[in-house]
C-alpha atoms as a PDB file:
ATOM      1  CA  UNK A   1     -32.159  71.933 247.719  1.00  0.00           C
ATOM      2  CA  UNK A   2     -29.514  70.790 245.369  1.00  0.00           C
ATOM      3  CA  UNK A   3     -29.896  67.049 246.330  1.00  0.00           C
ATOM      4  CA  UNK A   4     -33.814  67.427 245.856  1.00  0.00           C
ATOM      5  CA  UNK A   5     -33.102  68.695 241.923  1.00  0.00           C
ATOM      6  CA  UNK A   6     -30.847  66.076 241.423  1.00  0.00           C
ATOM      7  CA  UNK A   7     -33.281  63.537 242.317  1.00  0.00           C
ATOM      8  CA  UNK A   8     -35.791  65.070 240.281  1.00  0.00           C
ATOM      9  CA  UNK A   9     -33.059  64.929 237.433  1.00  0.00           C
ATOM     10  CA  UNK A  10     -32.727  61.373 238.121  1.00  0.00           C
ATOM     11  CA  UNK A  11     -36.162  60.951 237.846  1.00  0.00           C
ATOM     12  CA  UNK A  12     -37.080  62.958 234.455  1.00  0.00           C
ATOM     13  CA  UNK A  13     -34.107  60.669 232.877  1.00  0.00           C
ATOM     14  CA  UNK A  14     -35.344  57.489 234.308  1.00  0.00           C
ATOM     15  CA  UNK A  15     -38.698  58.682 233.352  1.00  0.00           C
ATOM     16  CA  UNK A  16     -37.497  59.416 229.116  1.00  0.00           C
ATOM     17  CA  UNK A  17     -35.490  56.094 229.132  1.00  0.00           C
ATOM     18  CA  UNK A  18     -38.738  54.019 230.518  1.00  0.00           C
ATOM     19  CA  UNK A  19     -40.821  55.730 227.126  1.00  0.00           C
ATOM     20  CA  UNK A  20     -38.332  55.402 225.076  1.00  0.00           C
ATOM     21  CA  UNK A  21     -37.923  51.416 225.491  1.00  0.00           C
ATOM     22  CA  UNK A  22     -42.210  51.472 225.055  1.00  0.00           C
ATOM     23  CA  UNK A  23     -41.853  53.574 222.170  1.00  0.00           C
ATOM     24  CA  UNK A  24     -38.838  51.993 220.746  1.00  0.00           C
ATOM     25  CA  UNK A  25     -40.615  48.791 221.301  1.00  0.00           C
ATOM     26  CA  UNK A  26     -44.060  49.634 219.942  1.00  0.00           C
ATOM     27  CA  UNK A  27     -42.472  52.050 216.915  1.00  0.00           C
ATOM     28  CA  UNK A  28     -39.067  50.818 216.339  1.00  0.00           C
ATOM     29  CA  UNK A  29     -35.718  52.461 217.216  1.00  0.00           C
ATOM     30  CA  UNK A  30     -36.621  55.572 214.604  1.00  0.00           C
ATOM     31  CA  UNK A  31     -39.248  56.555 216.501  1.00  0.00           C
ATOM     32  CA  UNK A  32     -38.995  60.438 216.559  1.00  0.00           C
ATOM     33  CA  UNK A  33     -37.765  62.244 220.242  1.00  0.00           C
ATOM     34  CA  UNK A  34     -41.279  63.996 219.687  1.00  0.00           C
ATOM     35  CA  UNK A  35     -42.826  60.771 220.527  1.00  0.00           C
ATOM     36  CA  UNK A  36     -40.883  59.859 223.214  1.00  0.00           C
ATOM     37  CA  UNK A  37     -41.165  63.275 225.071  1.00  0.00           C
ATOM     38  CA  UNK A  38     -44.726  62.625 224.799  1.00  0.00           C
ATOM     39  CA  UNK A  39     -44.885  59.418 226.047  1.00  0.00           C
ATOM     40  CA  UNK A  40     -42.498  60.443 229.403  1.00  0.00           C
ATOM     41  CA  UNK A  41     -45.098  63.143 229.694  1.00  0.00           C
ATOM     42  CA  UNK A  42     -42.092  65.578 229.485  1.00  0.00           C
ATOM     43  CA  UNK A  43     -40.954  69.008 227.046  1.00  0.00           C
ATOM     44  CA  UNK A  44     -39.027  67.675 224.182  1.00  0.00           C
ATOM     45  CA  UNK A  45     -36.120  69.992 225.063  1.00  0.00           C
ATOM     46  CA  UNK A  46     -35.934  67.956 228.737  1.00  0.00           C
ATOM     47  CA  UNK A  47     -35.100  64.428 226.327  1.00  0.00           C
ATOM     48  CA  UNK A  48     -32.102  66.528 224.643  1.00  0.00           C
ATOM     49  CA  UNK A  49     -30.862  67.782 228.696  1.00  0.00           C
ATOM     50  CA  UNK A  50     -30.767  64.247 229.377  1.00  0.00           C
ATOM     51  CA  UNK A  51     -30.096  63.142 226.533  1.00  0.00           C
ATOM     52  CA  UNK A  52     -27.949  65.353 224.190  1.00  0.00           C
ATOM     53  CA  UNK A  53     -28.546  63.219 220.557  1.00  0.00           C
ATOM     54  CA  UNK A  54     -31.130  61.209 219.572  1.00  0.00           C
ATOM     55  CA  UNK A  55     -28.586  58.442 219.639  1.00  0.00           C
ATOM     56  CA  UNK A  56     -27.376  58.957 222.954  1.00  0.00           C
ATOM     57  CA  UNK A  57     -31.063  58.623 223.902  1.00  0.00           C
ATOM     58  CA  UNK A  58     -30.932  55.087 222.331  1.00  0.00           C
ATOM     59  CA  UNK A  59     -27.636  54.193 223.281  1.00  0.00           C
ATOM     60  CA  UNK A  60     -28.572  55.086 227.007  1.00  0.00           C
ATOM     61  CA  UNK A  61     -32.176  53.064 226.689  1.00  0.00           C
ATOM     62  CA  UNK A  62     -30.285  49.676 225.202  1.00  0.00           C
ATOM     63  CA  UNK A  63     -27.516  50.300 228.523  1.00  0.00           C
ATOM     64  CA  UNK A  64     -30.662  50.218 230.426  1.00  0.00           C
ATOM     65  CA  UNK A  65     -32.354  47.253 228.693  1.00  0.00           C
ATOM     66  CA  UNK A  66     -28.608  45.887 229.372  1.00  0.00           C
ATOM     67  CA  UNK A  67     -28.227  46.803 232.809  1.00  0.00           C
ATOM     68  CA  UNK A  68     -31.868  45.254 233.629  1.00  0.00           C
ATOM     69  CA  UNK A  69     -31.374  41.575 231.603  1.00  0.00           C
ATOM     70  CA  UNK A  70     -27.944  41.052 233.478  1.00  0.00           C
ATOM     71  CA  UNK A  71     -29.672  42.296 236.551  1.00  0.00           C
ATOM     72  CA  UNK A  72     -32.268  39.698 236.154  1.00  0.00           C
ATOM     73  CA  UNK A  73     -29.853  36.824 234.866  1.00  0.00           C
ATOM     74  CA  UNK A  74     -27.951  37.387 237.881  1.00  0.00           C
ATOM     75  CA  UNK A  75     -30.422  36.962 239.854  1.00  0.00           C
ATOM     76  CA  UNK A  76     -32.095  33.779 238.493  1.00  0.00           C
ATOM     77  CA  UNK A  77     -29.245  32.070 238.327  1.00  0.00           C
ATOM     78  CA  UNK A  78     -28.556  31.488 242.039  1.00  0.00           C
ATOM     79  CA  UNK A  79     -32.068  29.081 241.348  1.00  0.00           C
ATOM     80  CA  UNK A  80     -30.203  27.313 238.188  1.00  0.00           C
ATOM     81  CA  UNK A  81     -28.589  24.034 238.683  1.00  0.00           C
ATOM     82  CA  UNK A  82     -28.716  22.509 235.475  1.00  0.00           C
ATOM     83  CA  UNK A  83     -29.494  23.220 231.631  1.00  0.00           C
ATOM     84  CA  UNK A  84     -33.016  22.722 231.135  1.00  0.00           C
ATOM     85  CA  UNK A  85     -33.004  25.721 234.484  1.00  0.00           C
ATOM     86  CA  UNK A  86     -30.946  28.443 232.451  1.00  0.00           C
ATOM     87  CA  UNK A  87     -33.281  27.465 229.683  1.00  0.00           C
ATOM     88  CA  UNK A  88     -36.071  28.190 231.198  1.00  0.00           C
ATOM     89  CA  UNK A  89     -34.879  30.877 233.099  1.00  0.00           C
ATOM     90  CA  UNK A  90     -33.672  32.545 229.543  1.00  0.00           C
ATOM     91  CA  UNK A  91     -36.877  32.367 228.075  1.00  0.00           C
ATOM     92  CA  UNK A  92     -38.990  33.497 231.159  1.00  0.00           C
ATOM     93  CA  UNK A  93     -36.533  36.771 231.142  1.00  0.00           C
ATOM     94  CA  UNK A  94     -37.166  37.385 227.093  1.00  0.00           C
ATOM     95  CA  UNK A  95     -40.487  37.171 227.575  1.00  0.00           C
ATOM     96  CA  UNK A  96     -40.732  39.944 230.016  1.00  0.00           C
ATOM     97  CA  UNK A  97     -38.791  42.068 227.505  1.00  0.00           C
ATOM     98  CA  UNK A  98     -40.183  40.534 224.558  1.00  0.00           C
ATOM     99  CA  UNK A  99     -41.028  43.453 222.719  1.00  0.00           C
ATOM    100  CA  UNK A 100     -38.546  45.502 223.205  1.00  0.00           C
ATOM    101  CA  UNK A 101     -35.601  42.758 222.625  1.00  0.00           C
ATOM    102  CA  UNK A 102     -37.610  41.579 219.579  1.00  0.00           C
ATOM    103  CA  UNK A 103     -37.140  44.956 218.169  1.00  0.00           C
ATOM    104  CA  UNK A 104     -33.307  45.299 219.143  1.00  0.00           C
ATOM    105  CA  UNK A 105     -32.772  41.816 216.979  1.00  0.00           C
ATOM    106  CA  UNK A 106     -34.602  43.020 214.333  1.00  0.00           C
ATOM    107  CA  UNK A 107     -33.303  46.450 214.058  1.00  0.00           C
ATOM    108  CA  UNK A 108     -29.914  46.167 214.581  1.00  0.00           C
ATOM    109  CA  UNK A 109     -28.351  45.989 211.496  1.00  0.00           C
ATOM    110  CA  UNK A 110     -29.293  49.540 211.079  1.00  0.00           C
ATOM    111  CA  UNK A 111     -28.039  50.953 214.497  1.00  0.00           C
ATOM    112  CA  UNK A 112     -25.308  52.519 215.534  1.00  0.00           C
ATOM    113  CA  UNK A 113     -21.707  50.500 216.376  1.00  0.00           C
ATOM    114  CA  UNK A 114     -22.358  51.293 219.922  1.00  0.00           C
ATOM    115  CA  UNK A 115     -26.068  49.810 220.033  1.00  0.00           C
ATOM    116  CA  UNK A 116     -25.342  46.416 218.380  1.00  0.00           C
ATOM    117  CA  UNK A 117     -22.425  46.036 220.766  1.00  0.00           C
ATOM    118  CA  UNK A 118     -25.357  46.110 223.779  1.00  0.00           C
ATOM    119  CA  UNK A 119     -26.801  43.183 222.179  1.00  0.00           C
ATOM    120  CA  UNK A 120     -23.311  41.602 221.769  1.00  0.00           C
ATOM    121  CA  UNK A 121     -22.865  42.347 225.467  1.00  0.00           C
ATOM    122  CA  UNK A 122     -26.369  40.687 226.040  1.00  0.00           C
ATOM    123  CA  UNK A 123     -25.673  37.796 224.376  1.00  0.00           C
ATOM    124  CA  UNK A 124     -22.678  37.326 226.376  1.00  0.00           C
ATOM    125  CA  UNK A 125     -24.061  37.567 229.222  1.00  0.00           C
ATOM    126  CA  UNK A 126     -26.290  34.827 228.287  1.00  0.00           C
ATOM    127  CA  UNK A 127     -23.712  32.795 227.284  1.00  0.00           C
ATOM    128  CA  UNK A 128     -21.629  33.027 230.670  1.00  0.00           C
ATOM    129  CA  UNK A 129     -24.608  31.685 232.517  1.00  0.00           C
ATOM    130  CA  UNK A 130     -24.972  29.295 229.591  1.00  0.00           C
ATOM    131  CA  UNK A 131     -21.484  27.736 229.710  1.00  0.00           C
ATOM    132  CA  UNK A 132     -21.728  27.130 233.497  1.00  0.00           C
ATOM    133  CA  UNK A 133     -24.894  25.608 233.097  1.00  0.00           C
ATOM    134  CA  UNK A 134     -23.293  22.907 230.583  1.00  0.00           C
ATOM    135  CA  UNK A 135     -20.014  22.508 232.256  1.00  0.00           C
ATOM    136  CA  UNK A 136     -21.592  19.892 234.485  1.00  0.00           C
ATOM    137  CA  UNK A 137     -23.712  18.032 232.098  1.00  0.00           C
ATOM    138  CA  UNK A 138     -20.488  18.052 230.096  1.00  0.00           C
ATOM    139  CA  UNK A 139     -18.612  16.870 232.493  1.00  0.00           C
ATOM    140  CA  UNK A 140     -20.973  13.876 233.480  1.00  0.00           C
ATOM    141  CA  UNK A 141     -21.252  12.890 229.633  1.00  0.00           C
ATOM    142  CA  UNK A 142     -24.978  14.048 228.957  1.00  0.00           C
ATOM    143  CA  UNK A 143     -24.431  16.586 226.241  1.00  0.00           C
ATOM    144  CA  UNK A 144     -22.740  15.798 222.480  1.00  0.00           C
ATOM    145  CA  UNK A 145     -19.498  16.417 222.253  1.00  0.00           C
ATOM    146  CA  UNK A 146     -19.921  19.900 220.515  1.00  0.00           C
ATOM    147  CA  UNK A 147     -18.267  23.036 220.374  1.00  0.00           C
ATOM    148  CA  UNK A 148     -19.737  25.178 222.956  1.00  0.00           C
ATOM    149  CA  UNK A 149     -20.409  28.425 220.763  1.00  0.00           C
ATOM    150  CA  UNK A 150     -22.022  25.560 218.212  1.00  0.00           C
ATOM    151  CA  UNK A 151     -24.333  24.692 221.122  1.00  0.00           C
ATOM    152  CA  UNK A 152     -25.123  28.399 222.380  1.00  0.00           C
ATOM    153  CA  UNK A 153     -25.753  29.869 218.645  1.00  0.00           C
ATOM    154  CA  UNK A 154     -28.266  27.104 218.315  1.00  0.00           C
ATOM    155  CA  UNK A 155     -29.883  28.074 221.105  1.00  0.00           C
ATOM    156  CA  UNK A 156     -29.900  31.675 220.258  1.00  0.00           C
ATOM    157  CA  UNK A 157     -31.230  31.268 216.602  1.00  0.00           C
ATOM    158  CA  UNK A 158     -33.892  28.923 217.630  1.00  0.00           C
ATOM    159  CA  UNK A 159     -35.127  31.623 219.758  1.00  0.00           C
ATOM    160  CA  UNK A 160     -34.293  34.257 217.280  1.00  0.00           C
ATOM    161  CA  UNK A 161     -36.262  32.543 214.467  1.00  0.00           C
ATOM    162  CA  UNK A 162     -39.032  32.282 216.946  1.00  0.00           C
ATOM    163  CA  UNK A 163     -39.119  35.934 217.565  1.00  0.00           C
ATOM    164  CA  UNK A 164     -38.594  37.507 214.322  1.00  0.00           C
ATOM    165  CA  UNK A 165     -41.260  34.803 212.993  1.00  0.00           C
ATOM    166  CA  UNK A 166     -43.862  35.174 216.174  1.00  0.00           C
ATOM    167  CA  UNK A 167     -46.763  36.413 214.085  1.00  0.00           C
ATOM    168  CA  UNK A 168     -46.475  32.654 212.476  1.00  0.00           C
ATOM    169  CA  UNK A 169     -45.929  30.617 215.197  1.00  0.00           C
ATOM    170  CA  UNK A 170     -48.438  32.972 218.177  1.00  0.00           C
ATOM    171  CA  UNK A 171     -50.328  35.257 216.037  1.00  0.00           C
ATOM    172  CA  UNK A 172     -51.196  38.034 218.868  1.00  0.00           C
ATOM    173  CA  UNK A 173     -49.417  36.351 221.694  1.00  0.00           C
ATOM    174  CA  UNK A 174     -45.404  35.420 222.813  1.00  0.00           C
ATOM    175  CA  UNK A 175     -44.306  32.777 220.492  1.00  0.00           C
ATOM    176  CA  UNK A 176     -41.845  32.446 223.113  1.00  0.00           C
ATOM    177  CA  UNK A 177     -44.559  31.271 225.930  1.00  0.00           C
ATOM    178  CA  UNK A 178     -46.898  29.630 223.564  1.00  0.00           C
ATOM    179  CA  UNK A 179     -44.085  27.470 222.374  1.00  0.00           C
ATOM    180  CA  UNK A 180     -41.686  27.546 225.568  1.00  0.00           C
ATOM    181  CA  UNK A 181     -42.011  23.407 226.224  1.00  0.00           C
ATOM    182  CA  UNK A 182     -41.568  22.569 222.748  1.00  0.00           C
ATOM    183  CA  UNK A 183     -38.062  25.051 221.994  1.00  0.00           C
ATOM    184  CA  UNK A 184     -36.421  23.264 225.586  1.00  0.00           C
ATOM    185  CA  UNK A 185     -37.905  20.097 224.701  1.00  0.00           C
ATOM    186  CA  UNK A 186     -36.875  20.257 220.844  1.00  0.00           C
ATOM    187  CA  UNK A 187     -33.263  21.766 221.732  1.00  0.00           C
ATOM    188  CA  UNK A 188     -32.222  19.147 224.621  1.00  0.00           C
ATOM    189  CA  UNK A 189     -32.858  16.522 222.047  1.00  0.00           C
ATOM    190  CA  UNK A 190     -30.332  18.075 219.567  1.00  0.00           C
ATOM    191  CA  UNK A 191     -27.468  18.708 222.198  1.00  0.00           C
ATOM    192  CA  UNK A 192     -28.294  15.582 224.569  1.00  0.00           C
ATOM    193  CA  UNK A 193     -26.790  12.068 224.136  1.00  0.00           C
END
């Protein structure tokens, strides 16, 4: 009996952190635990069990968001083998989570120390996979001599602009699949010989 209410506990948590990355997506990240609750079909006071503040409800949806990106990096990358792969492969991952990550670079100015270090942790991540991928063009000459966190910042504020400006560039669609070809195409030319 014990092992079947911990699985249910599992389940009721995986359940509020699931609506709160829809809600936090959708509403922003001061979207009220009311809404949340509501949206994990559960009683408000099951968010606070699980969930004792409302920032330890965000805290433990951007470790999720965290947990899932790496996840999915990790995974991809066994198929990368050169630059214009991890490129591709970092946009096709945003763009699963566009919403939600669009919202976390937006917002995160105003949240708490803990939550803008899961986008720091994000980013490097990102960067890891990022560095390997140019250590071999590097190496064979292909790619302007650069610092590498010149070269990786570009990257991420080209796709940063994108996103916070995606109602300019894909009114009602991913700015980051409309305009996938043309950010990889545009950026190779800046960091290629």
């Amino acid at each position: 009996m014990p092992e079947k209410r911990q699985l249910q506990k599992a389940q009721t948590r995986e359940k509020i952190i699931a609506a709160a990355v829809k809600v936090y997506s959708e509403d922003g990240f001061s979207a009220p635990s009311a809404a949340i609750a509501e949206e994990a079909r559960v009683s408000h006071g099951s968010v606070f069990v699980h969930f004792p503040t409302v920032e330890d409800l965000m805290i433990g949806s951007l470790e999720n968001f965290s947990y899932e990106i790496k996840r999915e990096l990790d995974l991809l990358s066994g198929h990368m083998s050169n630059i214009v792969s991890l490129l591709n492969m970092h946009i096709d991952v945003l763009i699963r989570h566009e919403d939600f990550y669009k919202r976390l670079i937006k917002e995160s100015v105003y949240l708490p120390e803990e939550a803008k270090n899961t986008l720091i942790v994000i980013q490097s991540m990102v960067s890891i996979h990022f560095m390997h991928a140019l250590e071999e063009e590097t190496y064979k000459g292909k790619i302007k001599d650069l610092p590498f966190h010149m070269i990786f910042n570009t990257w991420l504020g080209l796709i940063h602009y994108y996103l916070m400006n995606s109602e300019l560039f894909a009114p009602n669609d991913s700015a980051l699949r409309v305009h996938k070809k043309l950010l990889i195409e545009s950026f190779l030319t800046m960091i290629r010989k």
